[in-house]
C-alpha atoms as a PDB file:
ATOM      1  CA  UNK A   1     172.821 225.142 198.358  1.00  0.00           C
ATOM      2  CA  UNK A   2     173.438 226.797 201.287  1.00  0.00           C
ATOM      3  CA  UNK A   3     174.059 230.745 201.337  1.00  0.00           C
ATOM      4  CA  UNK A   4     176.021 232.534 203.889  1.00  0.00           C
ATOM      5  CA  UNK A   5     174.541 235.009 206.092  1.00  0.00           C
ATOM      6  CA  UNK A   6     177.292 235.484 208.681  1.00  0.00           C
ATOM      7  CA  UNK A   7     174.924 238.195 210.808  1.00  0.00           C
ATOM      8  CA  UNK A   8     171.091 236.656 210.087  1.00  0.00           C
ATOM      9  CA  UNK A   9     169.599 236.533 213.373  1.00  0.00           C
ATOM     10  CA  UNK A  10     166.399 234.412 214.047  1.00  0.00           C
ATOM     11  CA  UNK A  11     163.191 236.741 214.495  1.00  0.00           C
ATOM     12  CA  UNK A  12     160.409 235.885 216.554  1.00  0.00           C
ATOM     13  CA  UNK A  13     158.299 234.532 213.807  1.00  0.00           C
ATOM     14  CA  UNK A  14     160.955 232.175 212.270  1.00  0.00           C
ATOM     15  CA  UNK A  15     160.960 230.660 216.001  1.00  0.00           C
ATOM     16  CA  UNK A  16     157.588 230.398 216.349  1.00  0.00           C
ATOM     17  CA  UNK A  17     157.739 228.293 212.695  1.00  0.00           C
ATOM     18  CA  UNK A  18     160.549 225.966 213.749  1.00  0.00           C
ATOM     19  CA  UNK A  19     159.210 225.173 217.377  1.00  0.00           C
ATOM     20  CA  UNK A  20     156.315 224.382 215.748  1.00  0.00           C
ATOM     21  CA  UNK A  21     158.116 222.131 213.115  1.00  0.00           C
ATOM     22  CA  UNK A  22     159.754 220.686 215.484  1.00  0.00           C
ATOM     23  CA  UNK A  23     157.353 219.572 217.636  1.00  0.00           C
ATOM     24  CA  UNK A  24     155.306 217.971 214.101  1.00  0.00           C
ATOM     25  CA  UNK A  25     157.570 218.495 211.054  1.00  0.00           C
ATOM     26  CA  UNK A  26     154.458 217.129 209.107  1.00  0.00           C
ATOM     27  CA  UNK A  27     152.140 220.149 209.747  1.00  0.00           C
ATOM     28  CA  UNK A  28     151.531 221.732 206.648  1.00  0.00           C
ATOM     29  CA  UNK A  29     152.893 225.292 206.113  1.00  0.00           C
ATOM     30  CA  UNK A  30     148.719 226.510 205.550  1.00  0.00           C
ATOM     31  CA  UNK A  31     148.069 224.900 209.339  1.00  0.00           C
ATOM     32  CA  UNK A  32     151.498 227.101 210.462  1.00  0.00           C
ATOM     33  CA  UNK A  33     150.603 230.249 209.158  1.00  0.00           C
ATOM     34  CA  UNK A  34     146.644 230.124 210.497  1.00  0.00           C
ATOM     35  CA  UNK A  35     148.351 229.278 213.981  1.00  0.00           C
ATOM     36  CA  UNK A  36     150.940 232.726 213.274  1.00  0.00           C
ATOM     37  CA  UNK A  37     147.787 234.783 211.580  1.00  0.00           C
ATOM     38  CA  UNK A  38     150.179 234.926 208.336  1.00  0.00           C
ATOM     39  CA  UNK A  39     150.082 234.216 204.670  1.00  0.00           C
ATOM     40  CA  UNK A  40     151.186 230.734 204.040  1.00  0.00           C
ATOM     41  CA  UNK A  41     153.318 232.336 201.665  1.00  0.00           C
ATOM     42  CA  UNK A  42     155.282 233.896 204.202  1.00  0.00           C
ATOM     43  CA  UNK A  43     155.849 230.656 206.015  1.00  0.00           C
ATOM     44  CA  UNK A  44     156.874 229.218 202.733  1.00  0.00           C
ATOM     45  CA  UNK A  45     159.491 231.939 201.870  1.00  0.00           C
ATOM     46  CA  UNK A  46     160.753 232.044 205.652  1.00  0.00           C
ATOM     47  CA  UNK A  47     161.230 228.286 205.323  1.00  0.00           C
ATOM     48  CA  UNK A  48     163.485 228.709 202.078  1.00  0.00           C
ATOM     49  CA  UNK A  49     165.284 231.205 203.496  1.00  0.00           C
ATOM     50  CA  UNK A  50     166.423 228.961 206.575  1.00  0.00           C
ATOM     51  CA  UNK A  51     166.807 225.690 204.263  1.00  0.00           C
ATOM     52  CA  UNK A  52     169.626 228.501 202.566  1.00  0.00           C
ATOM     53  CA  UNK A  53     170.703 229.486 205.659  1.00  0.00           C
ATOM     54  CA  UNK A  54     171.659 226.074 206.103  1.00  0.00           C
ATOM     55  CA  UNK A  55     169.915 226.361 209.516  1.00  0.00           C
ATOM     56  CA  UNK A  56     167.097 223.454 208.431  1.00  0.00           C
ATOM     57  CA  UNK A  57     168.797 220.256 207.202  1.00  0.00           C
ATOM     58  CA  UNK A  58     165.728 218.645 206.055  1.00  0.00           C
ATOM     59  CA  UNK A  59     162.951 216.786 207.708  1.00  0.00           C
ATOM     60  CA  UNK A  60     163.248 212.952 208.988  1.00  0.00           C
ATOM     61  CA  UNK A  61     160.947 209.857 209.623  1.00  0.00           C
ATOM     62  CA  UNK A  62     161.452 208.831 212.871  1.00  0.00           C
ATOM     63  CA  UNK A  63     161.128 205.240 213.570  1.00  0.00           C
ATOM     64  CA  UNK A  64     161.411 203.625 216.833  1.00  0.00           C
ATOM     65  CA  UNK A  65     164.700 201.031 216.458  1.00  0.00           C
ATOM     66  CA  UNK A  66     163.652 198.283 219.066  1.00  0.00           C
ATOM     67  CA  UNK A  67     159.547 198.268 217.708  1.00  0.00           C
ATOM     68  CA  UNK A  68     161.672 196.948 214.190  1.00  0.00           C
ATOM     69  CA  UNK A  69     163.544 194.650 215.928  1.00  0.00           C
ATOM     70  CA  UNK A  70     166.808 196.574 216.488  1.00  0.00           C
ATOM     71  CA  UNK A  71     166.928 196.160 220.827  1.00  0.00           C
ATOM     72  CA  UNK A  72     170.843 197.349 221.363  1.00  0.00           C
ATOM     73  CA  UNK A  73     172.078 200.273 221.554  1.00  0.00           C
ATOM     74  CA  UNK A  74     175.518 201.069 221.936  1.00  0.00           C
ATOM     75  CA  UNK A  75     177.906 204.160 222.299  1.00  0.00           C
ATOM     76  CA  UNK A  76     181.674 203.204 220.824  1.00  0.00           C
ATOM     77  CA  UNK A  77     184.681 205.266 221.761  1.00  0.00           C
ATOM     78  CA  UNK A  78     187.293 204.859 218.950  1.00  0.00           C
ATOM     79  CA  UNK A  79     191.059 205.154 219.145  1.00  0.00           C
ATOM     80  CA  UNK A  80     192.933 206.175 216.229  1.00  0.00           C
ATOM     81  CA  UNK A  81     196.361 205.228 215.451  1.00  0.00           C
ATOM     82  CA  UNK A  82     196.867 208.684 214.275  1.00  0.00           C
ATOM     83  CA  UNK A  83     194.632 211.596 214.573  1.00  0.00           C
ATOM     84  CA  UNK A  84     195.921 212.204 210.707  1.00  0.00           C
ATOM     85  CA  UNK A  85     193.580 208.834 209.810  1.00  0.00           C
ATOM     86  CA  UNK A  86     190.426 210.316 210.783  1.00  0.00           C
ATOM     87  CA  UNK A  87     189.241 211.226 207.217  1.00  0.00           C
ATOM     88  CA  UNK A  88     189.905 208.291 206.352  1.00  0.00           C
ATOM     89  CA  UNK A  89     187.746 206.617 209.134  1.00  0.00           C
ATOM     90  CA  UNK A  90     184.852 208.468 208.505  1.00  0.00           C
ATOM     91  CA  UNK A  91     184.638 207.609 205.189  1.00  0.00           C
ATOM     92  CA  UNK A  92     185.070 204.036 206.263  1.00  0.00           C
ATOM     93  CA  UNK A  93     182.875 203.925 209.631  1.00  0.00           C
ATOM     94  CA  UNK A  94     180.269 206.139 206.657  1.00  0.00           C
ATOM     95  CA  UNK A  95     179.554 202.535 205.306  1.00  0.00           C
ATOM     96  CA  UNK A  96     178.646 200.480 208.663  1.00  0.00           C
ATOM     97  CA  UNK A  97     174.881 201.031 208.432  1.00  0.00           C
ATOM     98  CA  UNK A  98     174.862 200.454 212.059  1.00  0.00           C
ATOM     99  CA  UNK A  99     176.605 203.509 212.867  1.00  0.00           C
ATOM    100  CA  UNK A 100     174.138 206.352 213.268  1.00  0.00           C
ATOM    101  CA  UNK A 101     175.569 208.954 214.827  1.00  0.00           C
ATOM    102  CA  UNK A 102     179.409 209.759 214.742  1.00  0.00           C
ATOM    103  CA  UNK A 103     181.330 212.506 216.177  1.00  0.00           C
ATOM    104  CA  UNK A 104     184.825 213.541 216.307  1.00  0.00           C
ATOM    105  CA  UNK A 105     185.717 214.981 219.729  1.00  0.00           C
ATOM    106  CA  UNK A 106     188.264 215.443 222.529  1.00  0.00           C
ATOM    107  CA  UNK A 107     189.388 213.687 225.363  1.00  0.00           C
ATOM    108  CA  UNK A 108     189.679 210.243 225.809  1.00  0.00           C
ATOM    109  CA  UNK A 109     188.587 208.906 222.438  1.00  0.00           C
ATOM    110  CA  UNK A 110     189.811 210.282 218.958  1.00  0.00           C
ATOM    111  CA  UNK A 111     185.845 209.678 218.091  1.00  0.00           C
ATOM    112  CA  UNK A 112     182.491 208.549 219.285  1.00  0.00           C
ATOM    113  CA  UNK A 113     179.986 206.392 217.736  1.00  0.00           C
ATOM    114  CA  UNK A 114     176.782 205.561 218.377  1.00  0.00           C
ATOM    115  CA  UNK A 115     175.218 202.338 216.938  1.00  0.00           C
ATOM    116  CA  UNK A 116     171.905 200.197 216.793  1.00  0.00           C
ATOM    117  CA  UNK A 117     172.047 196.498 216.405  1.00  0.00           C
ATOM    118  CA  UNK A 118     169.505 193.746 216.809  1.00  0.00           C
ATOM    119  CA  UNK A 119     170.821 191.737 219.967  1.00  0.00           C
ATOM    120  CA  UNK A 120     174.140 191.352 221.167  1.00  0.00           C
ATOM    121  CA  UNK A 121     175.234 188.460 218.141  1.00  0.00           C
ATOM    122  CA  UNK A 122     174.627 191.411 216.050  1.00  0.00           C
ATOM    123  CA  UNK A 123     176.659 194.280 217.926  1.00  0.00           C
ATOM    124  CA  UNK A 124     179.503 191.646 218.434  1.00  0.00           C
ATOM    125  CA  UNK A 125     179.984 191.252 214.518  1.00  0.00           C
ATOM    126  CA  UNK A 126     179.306 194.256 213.971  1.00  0.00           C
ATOM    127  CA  UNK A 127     182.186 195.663 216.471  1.00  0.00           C
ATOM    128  CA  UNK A 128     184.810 192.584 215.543  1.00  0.00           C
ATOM    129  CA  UNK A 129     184.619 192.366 211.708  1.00  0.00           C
ATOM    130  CA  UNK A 130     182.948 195.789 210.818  1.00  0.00           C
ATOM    131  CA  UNK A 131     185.037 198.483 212.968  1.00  0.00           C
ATOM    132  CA  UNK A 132     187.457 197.423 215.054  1.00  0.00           C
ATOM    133  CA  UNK A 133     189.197 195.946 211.458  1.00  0.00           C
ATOM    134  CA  UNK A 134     188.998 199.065 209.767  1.00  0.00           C
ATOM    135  CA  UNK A 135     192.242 200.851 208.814  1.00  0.00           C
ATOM    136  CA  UNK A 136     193.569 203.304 211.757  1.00  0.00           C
ATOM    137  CA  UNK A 137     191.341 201.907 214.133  1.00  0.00           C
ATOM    138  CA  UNK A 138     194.007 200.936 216.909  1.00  0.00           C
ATOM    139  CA  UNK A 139     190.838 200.113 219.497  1.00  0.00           C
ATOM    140  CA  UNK A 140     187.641 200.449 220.867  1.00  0.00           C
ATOM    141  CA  UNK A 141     185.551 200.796 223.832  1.00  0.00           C
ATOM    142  CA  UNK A 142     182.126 199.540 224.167  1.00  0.00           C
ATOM    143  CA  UNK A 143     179.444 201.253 226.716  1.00  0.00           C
ATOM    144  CA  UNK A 144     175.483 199.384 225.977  1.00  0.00           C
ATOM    145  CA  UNK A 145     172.497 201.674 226.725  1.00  0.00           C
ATOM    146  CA  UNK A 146     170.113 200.360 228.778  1.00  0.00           C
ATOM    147  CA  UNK A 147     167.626 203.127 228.712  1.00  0.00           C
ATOM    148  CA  UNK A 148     167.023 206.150 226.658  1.00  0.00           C
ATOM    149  CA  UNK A 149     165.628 209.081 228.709  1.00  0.00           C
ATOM    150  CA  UNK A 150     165.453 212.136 227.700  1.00  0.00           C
ATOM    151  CA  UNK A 151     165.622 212.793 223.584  1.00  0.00           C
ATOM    152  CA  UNK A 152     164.981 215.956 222.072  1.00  0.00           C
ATOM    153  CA  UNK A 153     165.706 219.020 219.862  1.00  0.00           C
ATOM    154  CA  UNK A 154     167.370 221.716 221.354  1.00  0.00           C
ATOM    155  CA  UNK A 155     164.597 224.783 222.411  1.00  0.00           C
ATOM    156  CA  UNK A 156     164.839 227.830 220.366  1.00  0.00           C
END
């Protein structure tokens, strides 16, 4: 549940934890607090305090797409028919597993998708009977990735 703390500003040490996190978000909070010459239960209770915050969103496994046999990726602008439909085509673009990042932005497109597919067969399908059918969809446009190069968290 996340609490509201309009004026909460990051210290020092709650940077230090979540560069650190970020860099291994498996290092346990007793390796943390050695490295910050704290109690681990001070890393423990800063850590709940951002998970309220709503300023950590959990922790993920990060797999690498093409080493399980998912080679394409693709960024999708969407047009909507009417920027009124967009609720609705979240919730529907919410069940194309292949969508894995989705944003709703300005210019050009009414949103922006980016998916993963296994080859090309794949992204086709996936474009002609999973999205570009789906209610207040009026088109798409299709840019492929060929390389990823720079990923990262932002730098606190």
């Amino acid at each position: 549940m996340e609490k509201n703390y309009s004026n909460y500003d990051l210290d020092n040490l709650d940077v230090q934890i979540l560069s650190i996190l970020m860099e291994d978000a498996s290092i346990p909070y007793t390796e943390i607090a050695k490295k910050l010459i704290v109690s681990g239960g001070t890393i423990h209770v800063r850590m709940k305090k951002m998970e309220e915050l709503g300023i950590i969103h959990g922790s993920n496994l990060i797999i690498n797409p093409q080493k399980v046999g998912f080679d394409i990726t693709a960024f999708l602008g969407i047009y909507l028919e009417k920027g009124s439909q967009y609720a609705d085509a979240v919730e529907q673009l919410k069940q194309v597993k292949e969508v894995v990042e989705l944003h709703y932005c300005t210019g050009q497109y009414s949103m922006f998708a980016k998916i993963i597919c296994k080859d090309t067969a794949h992204l086709r399908k996936v474009l002609n009977e999973d999205i570009q059918g789906l209610t207040g969809i009026q088109r798409t446009e299709t840019i492929i990735s060929l390389e990823e190069s720079v990923k990262r968290q932002i730098t606190l």
